[in-house]
Protein backbone atom coordinates (compact mmCIF):
# COMPACT_ATOMS: atom_id res chain seq x y z
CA UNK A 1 111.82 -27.96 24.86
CA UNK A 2 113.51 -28.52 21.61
CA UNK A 3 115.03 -25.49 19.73
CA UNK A 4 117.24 -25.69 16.92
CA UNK A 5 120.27 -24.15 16.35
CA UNK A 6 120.57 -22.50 12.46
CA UNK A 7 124.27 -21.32 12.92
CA UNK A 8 127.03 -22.12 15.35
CA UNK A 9 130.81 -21.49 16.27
CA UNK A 10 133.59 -20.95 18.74
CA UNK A 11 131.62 -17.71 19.74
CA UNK A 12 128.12 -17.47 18.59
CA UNK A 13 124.95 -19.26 17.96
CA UNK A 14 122.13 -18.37 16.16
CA UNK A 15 118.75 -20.15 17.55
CA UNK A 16 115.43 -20.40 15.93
CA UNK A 17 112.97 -19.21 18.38
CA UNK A 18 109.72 -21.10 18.70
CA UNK A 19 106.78 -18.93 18.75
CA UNK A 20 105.34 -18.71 22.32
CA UNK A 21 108.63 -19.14 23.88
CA UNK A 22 109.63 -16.40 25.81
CA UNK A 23 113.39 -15.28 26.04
CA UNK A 24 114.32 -14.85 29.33
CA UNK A 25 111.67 -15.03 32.44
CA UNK A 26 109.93 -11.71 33.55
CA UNK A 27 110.72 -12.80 37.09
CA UNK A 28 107.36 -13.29 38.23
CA UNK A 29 106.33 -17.07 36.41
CA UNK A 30 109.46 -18.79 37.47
CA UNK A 31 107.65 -22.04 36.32
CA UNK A 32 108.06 -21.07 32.76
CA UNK A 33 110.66 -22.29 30.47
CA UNK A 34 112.26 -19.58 28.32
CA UNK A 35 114.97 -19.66 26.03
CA UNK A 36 117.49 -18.62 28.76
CA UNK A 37 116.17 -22.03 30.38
CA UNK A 38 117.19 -24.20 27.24
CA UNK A 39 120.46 -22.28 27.34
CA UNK A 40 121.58 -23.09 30.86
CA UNK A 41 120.79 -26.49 30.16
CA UNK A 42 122.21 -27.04 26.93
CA UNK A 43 125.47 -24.90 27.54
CA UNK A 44 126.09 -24.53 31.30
CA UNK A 45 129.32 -22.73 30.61
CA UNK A 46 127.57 -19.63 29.12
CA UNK A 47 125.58 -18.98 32.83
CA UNK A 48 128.05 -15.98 33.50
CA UNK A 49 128.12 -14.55 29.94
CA UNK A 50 126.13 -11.60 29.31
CA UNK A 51 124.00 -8.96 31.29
CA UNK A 52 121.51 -9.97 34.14
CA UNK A 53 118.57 -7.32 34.43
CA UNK A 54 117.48 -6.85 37.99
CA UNK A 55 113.72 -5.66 38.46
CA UNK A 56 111.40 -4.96 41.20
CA UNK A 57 108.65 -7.37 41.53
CA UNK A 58 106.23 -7.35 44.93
CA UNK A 59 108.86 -4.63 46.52
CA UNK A 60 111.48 -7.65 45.79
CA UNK A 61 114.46 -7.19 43.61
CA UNK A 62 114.97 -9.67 41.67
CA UNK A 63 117.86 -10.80 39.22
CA UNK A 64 117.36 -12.36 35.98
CA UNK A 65 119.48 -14.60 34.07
CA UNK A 66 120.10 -13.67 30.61
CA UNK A 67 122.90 -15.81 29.39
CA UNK A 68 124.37 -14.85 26.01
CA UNK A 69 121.60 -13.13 25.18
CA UNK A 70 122.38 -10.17 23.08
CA UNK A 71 119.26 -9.02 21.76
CA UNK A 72 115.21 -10.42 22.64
CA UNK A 73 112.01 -10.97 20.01
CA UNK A 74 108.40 -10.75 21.40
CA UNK A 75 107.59 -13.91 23.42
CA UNK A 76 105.08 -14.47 20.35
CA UNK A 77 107.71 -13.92 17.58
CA UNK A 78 109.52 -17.22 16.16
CA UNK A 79 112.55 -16.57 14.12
CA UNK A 80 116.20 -15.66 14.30
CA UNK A 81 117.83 -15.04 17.69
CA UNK A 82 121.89 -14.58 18.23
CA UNK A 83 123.56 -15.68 21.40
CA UNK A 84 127.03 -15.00 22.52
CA UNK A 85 129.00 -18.16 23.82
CA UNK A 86 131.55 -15.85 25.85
CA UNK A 87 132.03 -12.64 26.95
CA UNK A 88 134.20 -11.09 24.34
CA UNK A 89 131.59 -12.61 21.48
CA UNK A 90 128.91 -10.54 23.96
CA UNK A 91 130.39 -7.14 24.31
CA UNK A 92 131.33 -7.35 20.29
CA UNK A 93 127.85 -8.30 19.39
CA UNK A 94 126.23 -5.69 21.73
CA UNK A 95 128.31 -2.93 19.86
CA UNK A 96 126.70 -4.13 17.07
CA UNK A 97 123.23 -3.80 17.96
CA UNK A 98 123.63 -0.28 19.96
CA UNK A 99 125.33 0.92 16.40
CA UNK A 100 122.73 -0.29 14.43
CA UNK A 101 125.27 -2.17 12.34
CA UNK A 102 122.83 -5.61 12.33
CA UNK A 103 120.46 -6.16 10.06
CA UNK A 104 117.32 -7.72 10.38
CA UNK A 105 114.35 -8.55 8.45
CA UNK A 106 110.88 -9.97 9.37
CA UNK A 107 108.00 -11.48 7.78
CA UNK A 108 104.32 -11.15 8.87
CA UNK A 109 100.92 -10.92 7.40
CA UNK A 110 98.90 -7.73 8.39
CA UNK A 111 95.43 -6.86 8.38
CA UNK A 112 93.88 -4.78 4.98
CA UNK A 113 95.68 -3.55 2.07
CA UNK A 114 99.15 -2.17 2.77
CA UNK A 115 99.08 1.30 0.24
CA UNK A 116 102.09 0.39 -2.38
CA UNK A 117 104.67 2.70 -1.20
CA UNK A 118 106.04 5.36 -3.95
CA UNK A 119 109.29 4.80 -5.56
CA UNK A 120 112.18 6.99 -5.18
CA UNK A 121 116.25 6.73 -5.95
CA UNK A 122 116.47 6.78 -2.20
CA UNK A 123 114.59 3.99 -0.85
CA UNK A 124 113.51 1.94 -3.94
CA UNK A 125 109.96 0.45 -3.77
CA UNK A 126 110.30 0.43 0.02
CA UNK A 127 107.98 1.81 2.23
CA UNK A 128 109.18 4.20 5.27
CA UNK A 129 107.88 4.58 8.68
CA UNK A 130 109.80 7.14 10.41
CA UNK A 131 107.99 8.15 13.79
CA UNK A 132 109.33 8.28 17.00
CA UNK A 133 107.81 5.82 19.86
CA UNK A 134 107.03 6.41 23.61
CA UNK A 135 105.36 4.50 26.28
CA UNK A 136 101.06 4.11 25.74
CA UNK A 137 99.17 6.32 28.34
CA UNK A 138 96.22 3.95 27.92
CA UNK A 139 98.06 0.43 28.68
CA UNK A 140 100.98 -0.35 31.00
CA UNK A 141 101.94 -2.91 28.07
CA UNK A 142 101.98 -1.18 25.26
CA UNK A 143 103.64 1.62 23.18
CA UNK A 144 102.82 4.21 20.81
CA UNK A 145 103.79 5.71 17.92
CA UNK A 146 103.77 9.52 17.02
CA UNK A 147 100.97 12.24 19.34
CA UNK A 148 100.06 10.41 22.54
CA UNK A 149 103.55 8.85 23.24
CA UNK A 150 104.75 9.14 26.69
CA UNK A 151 108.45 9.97 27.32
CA UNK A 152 110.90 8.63 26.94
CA UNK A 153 110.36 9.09 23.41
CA UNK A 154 112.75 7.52 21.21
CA UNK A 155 113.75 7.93 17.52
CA UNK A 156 112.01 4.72 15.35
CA UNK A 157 112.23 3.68 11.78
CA UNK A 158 110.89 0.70 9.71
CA UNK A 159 111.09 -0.27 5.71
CA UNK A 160 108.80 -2.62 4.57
CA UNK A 161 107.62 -4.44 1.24
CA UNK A 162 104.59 -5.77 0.18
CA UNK A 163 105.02 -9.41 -0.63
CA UNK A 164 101.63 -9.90 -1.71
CA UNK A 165 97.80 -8.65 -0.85
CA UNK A 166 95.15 -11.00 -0.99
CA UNK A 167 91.36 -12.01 0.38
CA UNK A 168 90.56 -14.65 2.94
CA UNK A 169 87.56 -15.74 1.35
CA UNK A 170 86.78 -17.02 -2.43
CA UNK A 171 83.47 -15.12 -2.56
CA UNK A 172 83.09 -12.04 -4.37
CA UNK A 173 80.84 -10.22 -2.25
CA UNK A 174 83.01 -10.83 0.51
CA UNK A 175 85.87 -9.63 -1.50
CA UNK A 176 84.22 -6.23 -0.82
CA UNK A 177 84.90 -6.05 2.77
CA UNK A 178 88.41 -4.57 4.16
CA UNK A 179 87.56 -7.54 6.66
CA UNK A 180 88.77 -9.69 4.46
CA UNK A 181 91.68 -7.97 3.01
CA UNK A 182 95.49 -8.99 4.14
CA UNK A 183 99.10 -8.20 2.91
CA UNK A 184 102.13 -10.40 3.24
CA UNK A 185 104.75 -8.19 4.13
CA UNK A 186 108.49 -8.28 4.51
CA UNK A 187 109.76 -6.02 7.40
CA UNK A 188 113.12 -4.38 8.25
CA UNK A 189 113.42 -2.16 11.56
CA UNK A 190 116.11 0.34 11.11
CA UNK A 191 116.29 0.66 14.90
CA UNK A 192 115.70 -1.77 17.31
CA UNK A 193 112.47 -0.15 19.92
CA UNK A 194 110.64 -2.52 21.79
CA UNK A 195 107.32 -3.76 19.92
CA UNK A 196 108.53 -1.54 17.07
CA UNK A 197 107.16 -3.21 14.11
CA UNK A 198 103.55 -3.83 15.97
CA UNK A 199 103.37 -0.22 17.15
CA UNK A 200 104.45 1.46 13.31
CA UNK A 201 102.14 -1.29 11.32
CA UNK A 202 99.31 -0.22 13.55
CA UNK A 203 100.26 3.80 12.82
CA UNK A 204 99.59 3.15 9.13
CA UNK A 205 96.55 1.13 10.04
CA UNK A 206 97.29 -2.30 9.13
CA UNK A 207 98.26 -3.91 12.43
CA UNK A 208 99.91 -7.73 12.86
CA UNK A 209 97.63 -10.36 12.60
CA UNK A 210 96.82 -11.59 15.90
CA UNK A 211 98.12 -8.98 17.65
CA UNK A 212 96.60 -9.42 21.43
CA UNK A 213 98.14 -5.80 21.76
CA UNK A 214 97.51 -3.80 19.09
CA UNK A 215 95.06 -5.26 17.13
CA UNK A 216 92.09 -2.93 18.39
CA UNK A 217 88.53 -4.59 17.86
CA UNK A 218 90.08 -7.21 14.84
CA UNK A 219 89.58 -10.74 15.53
CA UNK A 220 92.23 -13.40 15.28
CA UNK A 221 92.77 -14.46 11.70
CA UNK A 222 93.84 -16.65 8.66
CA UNK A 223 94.12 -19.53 11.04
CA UNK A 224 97.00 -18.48 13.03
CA UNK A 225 96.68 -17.83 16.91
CA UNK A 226 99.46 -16.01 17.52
CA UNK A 227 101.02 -12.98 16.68
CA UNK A 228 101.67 -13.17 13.12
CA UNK A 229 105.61 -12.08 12.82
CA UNK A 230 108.40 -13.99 12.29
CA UNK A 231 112.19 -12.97 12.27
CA UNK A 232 112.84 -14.08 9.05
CA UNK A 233 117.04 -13.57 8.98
CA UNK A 234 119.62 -11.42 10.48
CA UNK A 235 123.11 -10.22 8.97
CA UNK A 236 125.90 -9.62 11.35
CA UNK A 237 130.07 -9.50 11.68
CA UNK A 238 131.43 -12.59 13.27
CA UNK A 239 134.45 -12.62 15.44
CA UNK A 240 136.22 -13.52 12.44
CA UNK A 241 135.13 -9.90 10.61
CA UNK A 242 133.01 -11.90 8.26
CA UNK A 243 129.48 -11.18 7.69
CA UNK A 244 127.20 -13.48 7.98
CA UNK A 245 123.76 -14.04 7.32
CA UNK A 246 121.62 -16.24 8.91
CA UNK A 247 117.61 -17.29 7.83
CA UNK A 248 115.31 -19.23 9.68
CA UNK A 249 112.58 -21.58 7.93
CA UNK A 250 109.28 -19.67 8.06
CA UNK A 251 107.01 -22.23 11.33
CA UNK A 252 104.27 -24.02 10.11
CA UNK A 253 101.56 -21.85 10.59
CA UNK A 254 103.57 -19.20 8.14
CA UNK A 255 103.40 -22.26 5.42
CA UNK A 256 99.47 -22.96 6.12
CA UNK A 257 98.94 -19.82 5.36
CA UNK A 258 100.87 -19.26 2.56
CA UNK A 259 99.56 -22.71 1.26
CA UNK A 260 96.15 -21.86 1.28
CA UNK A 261 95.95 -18.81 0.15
CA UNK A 262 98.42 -19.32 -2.70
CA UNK A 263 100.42 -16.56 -1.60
C-alpha cells in the first residue's frame, strides 16, 4: 500500500488517505489493510501512541489498534488525515478536535442543483445546515438528520459553497431532467459527527454522489464509483503554536470529473 505523506515533523504527520482505504480495522476483516496497517509498518515506534477502541464482535472483545490516530474519514473518503507521532502530539491534537478548534474543509460533487444560499453579514454567501443527528431507525449503518433520529442525538452543523452546478449530458432535452443536474461543492463541518456531511447533504436533498448509504434510489454517477468526497485540507496548531494548514491534491477521479465537465 503506498500512501503519501503531505506534511511531517518531530510530532505529527499529515497522510493523504486513498479512497477505499479504511482507517483502522472494524475487527471483524482482519485480512484488510487499513491505514493503521501502513502505520505500524512504516513507524513501528508509534504502536503505543494513541487510543485502542475495544468492541464486541461474536460475544468476543476485541482490541483495536489505532496508532496516532487522532481523528478517522469514511473508509470511502480520500483526503487529509493527521496522525500523532507520540503521545504528547496525541493528547494536544485530541484537545483540538473535542474543542472544535480544527478546521476542515471538503470537496464533493452532489446530486441536483444545490439552492444558492442567501447572503448575510453573518455567514457570507455560505450556506448553513444546522440540525442535530441521531442514529437511523431504518439501518444499523446509518444516521439521520433532524425528526426520525434516534438518541443519542447530538448537536451538527455544516457550511458549504457552491463551486459550480452543471449537467452530465450535452443534450438539451436532457438538460431538463434533475437526473442530470450536479453541484460541485466545497464543504466545512463545524462539528465533527460521524457521516455528518452525507447525512446533512441528503437533509437538503442533494446527497453525495455515490453514496452506497444515503443515496436513496440514485444510481452511481459522473464516472466515479465511490463516494464522491474528498478532505480537501485541514488547519491546525502544531506543537510549536503555529498554525498550519495542510491540502491534499484532489485523486484522479476528482480531476476526470472536473476535466470533462469543464468544471
Amino acid at each position: 500500500m503506498k500512501i503519501n505523506i503531505l506534511y511531517e515533523d518531530k510530532d505529527l504527520m499529515v497522510l493523504d488517505k486513498p479512497a477505499g482505504v479504511a482507517v483502522h480495522s472494524d475487527g471483524k476483516n482482519k485480512k484488510e489493510k487499513t491505514v493503521a496497517d501502513w502505520i505500524l509498518e512504516n513507524y513501528p515506534k508509534l504502536e503505543k501512541v494513541g487510543e485502542p477502541m475495544e468492541i464486541e464482535y461474536r460475544g468476543e472483545q476485541i482490541k483495536i489498534s489505532r496508532p496516532g490516530i487522532v481523528h478517522r474519514l469514511d473508509k470511502e473518503t480520500s483526503g487529509a488525515l493527521i496522525v500523532a507521532k507520540n503521545q504528547k502530539a496525541f493528547l494536544f491534537l485530541k484537545e483540538q478536535f473535542q474543542n472544535h478548534k480544527v478546521k476542515k474543509t471538503y470537496r464533493a460533487f452532489v446530486y441536483g442543483f444545490v439552492t444558492d444560499p442567501k447572503a448575510s453579514l453573518a455567514t457570507g454567501k455560505r450556506g448553513i445546515i444546522n440540525v442535530p443527528i441521531g442514529r437511523s431507525v431504518n439501518d444499523i449503518r446509518a444516521y439521520t438528520a433532524g425528526r426520525g433520529a434516534k438518541e443519542p442525538i447530538r448537536e451538527a452543523v455544516t457550511e458549504y459553497t457552491i463551486l459550480k452546478k452543471f449537467f452530465d449530458t450535452d443534450k438539451e432535452e436532457e438538460k431538463k431532467i434533475q437526473a442530470h443536474h450536479f453541484t460541485y461543492v466545497e464543504v466545512y463541518p463545524k462539528t465533527g459527527r460521524t457521516h455528518q456531511i452525507r447525512v446533512h447533504m441528503r437533509y437538503i436533498n442533494h446527497p453525495v454522489v455515490s453514496d452506497p448509504i444515503y443515496a436513496g434510489v440514485r444510481e452511481k454517477a459522473l464516472g466515479v464509483d465511490r463516494l464522491a468526497l474528498h478532505a480537501y485540507s485541514i488547519t491546525f496548531t502544531s506543537t510549536k503554536g503555529e498554525q498550519k494548514t495542510v491540502e491534499a491534491p484532489l485523486p484522479s477521479d476528482f480531476k476526470k470529473v472536473i476535466k470533462n465537465f469543464n468544471l
